[in-house]
N, C-alpha and C. Protein backbone atom coordinates (compact mmCIF):
# COMPACT_ATOMS: atom_id res chain seq x y z
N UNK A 1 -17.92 -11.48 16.45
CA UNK A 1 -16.73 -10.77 16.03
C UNK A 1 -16.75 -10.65 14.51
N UNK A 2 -16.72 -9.60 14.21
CA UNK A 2 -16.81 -9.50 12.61
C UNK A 2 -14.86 -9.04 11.67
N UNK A 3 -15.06 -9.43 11.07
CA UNK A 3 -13.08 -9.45 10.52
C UNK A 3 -13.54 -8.43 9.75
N UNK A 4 -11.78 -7.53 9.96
CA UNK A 4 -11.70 -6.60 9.03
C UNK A 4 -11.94 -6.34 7.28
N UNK A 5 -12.32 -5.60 6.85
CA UNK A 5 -12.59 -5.12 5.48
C UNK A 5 -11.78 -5.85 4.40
N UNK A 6 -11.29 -6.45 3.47
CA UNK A 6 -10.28 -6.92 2.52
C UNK A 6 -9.41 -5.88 2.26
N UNK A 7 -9.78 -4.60 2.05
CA UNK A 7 -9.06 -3.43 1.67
C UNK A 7 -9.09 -3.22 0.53
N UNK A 8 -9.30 -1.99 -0.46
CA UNK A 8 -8.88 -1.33 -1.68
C UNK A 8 -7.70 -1.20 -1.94
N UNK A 9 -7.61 -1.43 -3.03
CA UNK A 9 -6.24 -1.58 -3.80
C UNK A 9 -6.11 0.09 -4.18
N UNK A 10 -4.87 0.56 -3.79
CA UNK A 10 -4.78 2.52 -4.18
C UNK A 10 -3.56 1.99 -4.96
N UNK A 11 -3.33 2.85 -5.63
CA UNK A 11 -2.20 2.57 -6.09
C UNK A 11 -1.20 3.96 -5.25
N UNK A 12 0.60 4.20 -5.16
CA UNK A 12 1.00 4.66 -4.28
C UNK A 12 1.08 6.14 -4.24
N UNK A 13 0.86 6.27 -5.96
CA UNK A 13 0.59 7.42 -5.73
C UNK A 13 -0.34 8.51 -5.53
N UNK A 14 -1.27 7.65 -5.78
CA UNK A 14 -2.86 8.02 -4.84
C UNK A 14 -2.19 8.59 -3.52
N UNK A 15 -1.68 7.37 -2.83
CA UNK A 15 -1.69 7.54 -1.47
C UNK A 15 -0.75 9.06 -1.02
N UNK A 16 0.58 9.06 -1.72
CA UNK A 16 1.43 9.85 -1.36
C UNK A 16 0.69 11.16 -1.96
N UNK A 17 -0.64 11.03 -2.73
CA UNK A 17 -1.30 12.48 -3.20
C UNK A 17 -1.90 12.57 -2.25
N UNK A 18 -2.62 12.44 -1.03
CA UNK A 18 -3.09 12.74 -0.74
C UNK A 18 -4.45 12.06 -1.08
N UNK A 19 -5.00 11.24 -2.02
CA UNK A 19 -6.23 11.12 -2.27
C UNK A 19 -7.23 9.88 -1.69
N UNK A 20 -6.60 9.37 -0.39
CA UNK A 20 -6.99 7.98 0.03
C UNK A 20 -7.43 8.79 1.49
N UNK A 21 -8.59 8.30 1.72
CA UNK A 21 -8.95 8.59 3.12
C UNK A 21 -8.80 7.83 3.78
N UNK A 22 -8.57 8.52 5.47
CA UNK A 22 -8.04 7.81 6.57
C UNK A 22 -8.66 6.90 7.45
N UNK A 23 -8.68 5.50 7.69
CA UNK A 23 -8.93 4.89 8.74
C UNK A 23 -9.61 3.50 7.67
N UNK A 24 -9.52 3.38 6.47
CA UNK A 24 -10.04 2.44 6.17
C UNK A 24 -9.28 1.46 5.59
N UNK A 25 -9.56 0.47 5.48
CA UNK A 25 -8.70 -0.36 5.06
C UNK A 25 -7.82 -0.69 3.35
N UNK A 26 -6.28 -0.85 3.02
CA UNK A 26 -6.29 -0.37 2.09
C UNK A 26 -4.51 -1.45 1.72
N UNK A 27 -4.60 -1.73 0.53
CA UNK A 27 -3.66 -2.71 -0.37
C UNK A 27 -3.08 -1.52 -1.15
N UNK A 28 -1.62 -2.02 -1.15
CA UNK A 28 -0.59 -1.25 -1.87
C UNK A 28 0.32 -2.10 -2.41
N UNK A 29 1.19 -1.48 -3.18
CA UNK A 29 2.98 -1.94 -3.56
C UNK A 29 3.80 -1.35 -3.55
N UNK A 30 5.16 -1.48 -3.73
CA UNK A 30 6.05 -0.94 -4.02
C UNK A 30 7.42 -1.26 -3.33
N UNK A 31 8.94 -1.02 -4.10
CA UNK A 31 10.12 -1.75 -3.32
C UNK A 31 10.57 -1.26 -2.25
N UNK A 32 10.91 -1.61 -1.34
CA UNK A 32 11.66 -1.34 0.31
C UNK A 32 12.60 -0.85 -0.33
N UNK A 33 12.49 0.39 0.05
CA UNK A 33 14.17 0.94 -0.52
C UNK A 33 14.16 1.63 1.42
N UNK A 34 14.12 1.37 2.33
CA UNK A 34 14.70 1.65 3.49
C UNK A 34 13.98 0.86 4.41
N UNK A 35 14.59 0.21 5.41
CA UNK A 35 13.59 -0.57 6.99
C UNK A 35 14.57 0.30 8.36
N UNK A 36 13.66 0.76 9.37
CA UNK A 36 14.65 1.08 10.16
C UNK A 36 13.90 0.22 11.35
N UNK A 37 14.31 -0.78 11.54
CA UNK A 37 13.94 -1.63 12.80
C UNK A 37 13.63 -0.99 13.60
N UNK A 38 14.62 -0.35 13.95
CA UNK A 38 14.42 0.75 15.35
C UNK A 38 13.29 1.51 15.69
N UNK A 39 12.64 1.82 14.89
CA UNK A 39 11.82 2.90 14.43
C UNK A 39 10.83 2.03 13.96
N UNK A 40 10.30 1.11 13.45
CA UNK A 40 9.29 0.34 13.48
C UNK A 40 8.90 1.45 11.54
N UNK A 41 9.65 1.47 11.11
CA UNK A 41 9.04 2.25 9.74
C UNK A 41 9.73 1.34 8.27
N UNK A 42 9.20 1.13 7.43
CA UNK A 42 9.44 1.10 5.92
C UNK A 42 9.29 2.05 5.12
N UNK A 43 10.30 2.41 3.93
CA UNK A 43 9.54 3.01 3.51
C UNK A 43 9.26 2.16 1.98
N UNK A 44 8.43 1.96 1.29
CA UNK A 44 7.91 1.79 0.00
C UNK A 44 8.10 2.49 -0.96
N UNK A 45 8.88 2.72 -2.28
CA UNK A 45 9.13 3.17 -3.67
C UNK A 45 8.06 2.90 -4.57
N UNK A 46 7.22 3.58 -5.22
CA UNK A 46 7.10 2.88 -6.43
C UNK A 46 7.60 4.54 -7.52
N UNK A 47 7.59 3.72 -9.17
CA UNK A 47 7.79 4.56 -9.97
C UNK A 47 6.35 4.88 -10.92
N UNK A 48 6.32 5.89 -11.46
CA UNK A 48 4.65 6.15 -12.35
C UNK A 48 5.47 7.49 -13.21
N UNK A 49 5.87 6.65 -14.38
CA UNK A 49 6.36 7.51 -15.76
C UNK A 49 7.80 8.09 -14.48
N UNK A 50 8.62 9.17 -14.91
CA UNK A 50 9.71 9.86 -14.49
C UNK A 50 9.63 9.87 -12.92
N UNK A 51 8.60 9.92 -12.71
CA UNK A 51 8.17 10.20 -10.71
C UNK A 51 8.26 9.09 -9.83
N UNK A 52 9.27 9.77 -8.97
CA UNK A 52 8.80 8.25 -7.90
C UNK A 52 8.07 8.72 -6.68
N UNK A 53 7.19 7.25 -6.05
CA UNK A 53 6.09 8.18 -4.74
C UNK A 53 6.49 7.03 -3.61
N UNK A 54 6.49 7.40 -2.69
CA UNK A 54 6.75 7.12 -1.44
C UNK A 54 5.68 6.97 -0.54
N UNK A 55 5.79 5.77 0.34
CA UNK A 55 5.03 5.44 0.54
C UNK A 55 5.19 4.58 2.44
N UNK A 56 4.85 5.54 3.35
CA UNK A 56 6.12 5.54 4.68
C UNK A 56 5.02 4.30 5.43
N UNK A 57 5.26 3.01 5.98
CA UNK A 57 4.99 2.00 6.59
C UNK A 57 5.71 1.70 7.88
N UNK A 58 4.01 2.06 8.37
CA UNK A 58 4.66 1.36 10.09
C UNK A 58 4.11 -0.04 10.21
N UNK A 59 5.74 -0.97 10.98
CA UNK A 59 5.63 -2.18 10.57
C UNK A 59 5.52 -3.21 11.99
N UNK A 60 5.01 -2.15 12.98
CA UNK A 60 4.98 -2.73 14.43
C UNK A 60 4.31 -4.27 14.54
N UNK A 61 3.37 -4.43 13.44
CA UNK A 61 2.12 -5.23 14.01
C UNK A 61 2.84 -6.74 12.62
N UNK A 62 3.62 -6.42 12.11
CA UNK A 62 4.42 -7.59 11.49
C UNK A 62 5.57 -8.24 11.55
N UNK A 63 6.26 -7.51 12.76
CA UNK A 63 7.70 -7.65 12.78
C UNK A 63 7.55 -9.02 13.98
N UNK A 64 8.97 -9.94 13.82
CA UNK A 64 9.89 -9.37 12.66
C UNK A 64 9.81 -10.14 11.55
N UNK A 65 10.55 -9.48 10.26
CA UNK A 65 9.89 -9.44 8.99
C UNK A 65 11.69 -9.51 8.46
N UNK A 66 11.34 -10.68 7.24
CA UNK A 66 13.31 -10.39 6.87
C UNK A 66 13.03 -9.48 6.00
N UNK A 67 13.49 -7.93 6.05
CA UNK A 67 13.66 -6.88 4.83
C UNK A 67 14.66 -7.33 3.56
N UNK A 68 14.06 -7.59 2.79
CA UNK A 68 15.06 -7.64 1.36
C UNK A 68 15.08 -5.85 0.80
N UNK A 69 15.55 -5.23 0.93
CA UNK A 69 15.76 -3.69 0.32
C UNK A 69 15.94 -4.38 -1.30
N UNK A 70 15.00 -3.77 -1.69
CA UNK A 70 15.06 -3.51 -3.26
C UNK A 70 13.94 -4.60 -3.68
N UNK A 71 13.11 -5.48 -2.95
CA UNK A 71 12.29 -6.26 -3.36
C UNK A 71 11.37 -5.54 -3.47
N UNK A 72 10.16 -6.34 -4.11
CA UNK A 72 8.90 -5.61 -4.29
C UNK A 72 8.09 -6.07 -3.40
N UNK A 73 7.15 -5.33 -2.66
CA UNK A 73 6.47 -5.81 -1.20
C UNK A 73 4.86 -5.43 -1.39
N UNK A 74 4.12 -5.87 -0.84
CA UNK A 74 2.49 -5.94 -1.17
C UNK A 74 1.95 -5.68 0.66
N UNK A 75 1.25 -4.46 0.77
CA UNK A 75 0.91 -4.28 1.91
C UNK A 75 -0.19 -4.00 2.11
N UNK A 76 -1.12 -4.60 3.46
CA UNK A 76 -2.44 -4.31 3.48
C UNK A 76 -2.72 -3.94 5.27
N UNK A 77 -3.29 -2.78 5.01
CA UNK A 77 -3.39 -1.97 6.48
C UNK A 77 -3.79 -0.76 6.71
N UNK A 78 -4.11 0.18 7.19
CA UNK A 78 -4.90 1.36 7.61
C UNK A 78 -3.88 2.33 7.54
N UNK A 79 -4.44 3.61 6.63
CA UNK A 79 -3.94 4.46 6.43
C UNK A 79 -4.15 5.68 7.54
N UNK A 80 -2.85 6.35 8.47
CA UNK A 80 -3.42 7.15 9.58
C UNK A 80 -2.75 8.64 9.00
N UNK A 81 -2.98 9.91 9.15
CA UNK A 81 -1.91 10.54 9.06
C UNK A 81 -1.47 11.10 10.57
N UNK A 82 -0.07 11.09 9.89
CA UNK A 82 0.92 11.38 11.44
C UNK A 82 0.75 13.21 11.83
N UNK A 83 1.19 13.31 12.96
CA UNK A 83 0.97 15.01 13.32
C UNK A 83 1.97 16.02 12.19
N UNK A 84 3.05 15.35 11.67
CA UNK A 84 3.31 16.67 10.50
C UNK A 84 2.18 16.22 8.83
N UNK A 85 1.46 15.42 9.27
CA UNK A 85 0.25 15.63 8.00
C UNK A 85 0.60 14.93 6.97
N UNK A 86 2.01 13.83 7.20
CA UNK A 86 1.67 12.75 6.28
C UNK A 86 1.63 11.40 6.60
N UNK A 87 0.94 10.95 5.60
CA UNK A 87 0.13 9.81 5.63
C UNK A 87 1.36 9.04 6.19
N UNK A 88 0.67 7.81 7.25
CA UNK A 88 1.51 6.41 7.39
C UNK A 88 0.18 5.29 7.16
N UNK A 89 0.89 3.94 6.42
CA UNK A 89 -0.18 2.79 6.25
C UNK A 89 0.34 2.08 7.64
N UNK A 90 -0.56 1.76 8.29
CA UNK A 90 -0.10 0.93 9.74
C UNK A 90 -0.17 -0.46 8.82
N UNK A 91 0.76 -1.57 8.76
CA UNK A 91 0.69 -2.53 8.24
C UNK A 91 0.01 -3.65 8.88
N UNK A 92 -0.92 -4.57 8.22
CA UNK A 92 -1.05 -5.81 8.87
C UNK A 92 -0.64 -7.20 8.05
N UNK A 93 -0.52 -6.62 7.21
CA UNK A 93 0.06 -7.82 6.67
C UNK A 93 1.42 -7.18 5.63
N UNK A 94 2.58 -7.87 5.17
CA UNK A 94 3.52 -7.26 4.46
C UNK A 94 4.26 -8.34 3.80
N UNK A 95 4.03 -8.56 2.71
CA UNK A 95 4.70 -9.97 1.80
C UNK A 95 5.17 -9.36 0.90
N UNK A 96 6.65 -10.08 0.59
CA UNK A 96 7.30 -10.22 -0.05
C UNK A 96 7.01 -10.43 -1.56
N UNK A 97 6.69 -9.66 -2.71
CA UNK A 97 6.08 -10.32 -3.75
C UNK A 97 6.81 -10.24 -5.01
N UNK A 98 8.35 -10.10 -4.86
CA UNK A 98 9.57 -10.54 -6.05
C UNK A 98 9.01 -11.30 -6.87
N UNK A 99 9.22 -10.58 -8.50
CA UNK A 99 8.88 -11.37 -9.44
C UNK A 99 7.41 -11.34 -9.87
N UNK A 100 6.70 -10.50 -9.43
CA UNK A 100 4.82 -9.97 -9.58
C UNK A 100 5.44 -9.24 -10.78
N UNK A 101 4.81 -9.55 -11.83
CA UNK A 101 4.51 -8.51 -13.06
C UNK A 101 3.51 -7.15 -12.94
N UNK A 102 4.70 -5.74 -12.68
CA UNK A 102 3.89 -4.85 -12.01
C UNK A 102 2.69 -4.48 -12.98
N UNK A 103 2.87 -4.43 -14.27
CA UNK A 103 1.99 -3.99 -15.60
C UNK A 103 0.59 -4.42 -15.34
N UNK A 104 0.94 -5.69 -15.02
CA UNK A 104 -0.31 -6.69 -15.19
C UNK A 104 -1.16 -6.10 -13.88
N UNK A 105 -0.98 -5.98 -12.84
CA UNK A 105 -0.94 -5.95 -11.22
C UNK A 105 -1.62 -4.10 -11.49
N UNK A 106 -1.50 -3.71 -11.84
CA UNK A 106 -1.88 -2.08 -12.18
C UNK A 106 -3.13 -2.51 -13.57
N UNK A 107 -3.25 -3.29 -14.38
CA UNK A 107 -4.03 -3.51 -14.82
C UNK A 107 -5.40 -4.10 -14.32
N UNK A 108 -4.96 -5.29 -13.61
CA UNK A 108 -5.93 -6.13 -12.42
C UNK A 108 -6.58 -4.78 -12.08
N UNK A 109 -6.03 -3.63 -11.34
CA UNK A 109 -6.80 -2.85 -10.60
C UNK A 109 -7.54 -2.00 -11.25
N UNK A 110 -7.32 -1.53 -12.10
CA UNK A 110 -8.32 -0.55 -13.45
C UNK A 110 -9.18 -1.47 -13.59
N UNK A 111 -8.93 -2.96 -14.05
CA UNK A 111 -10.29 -3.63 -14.20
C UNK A 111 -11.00 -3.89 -13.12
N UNK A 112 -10.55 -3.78 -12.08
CA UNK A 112 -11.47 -3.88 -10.63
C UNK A 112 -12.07 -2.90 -10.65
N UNK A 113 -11.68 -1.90 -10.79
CA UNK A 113 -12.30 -0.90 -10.14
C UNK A 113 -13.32 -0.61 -11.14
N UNK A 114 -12.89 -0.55 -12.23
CA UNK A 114 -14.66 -0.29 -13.56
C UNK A 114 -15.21 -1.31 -13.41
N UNK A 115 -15.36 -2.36 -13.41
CA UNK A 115 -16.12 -3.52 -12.60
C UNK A 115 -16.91 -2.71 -11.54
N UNK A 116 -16.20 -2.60 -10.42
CA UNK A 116 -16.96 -2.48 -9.05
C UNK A 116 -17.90 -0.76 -9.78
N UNK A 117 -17.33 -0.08 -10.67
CA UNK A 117 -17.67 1.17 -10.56
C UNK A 117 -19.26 0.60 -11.71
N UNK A 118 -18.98 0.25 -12.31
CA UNK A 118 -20.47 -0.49 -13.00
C UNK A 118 -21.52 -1.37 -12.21
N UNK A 119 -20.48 -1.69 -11.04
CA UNK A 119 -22.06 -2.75 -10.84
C UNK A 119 -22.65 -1.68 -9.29
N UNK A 120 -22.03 -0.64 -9.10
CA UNK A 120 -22.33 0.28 -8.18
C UNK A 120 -23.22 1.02 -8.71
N UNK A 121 -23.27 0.89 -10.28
CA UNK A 121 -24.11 2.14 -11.10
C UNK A 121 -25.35 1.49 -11.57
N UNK A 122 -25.09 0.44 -11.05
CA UNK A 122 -26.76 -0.34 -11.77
C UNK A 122 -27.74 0.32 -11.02
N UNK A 123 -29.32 0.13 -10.99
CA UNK A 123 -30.56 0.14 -10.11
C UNK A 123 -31.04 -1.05 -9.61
């Protein structure tokens, strides 16, 4: 049995652009500004300069989960898109991460990624 992928870190508005492909595994953020139990959905806020991006989470495979609306939440799970053509992250994991310094946390990932993008470029 081999375990799933760790996942790439996108940031949300990658995701809500459109620029994350589907079915692989994938780490996000941003605050619960809605849970509808009923409906098995979150949705995720984040802000980037004046814009905010959205970020719609199905939360079948974590519930139940205490929603704090307005916390900041860290999610890792497969991105599908739904039949009107936007993206949902199916969640597998969804923590609570109040009090993460977002600056720093968006920095971590620029340095990951030129990291990984240099040692991909070696021979």
């Amino acid at each position: 049995m081999t375990l799933p992928k760790p996942g790439v870190y996108y940031f949300p508005w990658e995701i809500s652009a459109g620029q994350v492909p589907d079915g692989g595994a994938l780490r996000t953020f941003g605050r619960l500004c809605l849970y509808d139990v009923a409906q098995s959905r979150a949705t995720l806020m984040a802000r980037r300069g004046s814009e905010q991006h959205q970020v719609l989470v199905c939360t079948k495979l974590v519930e139940p989960f205490q929603a704090q609306t307005g916390s900041l939440y860290m999610v890792l799970g497969e991105l599908e898109h739904q039949e009107d053509g936007g993206p949902v992250l199916k969640a597998r994991v969804l923590t609570c991460v109040e009090g993460m310094n977002l600056a720093l946390l968006e920095h971590a990932i620029g340095e990951q990624r030129t990291y990984q993008q240099e040692r991909d470029s070696r021979p």
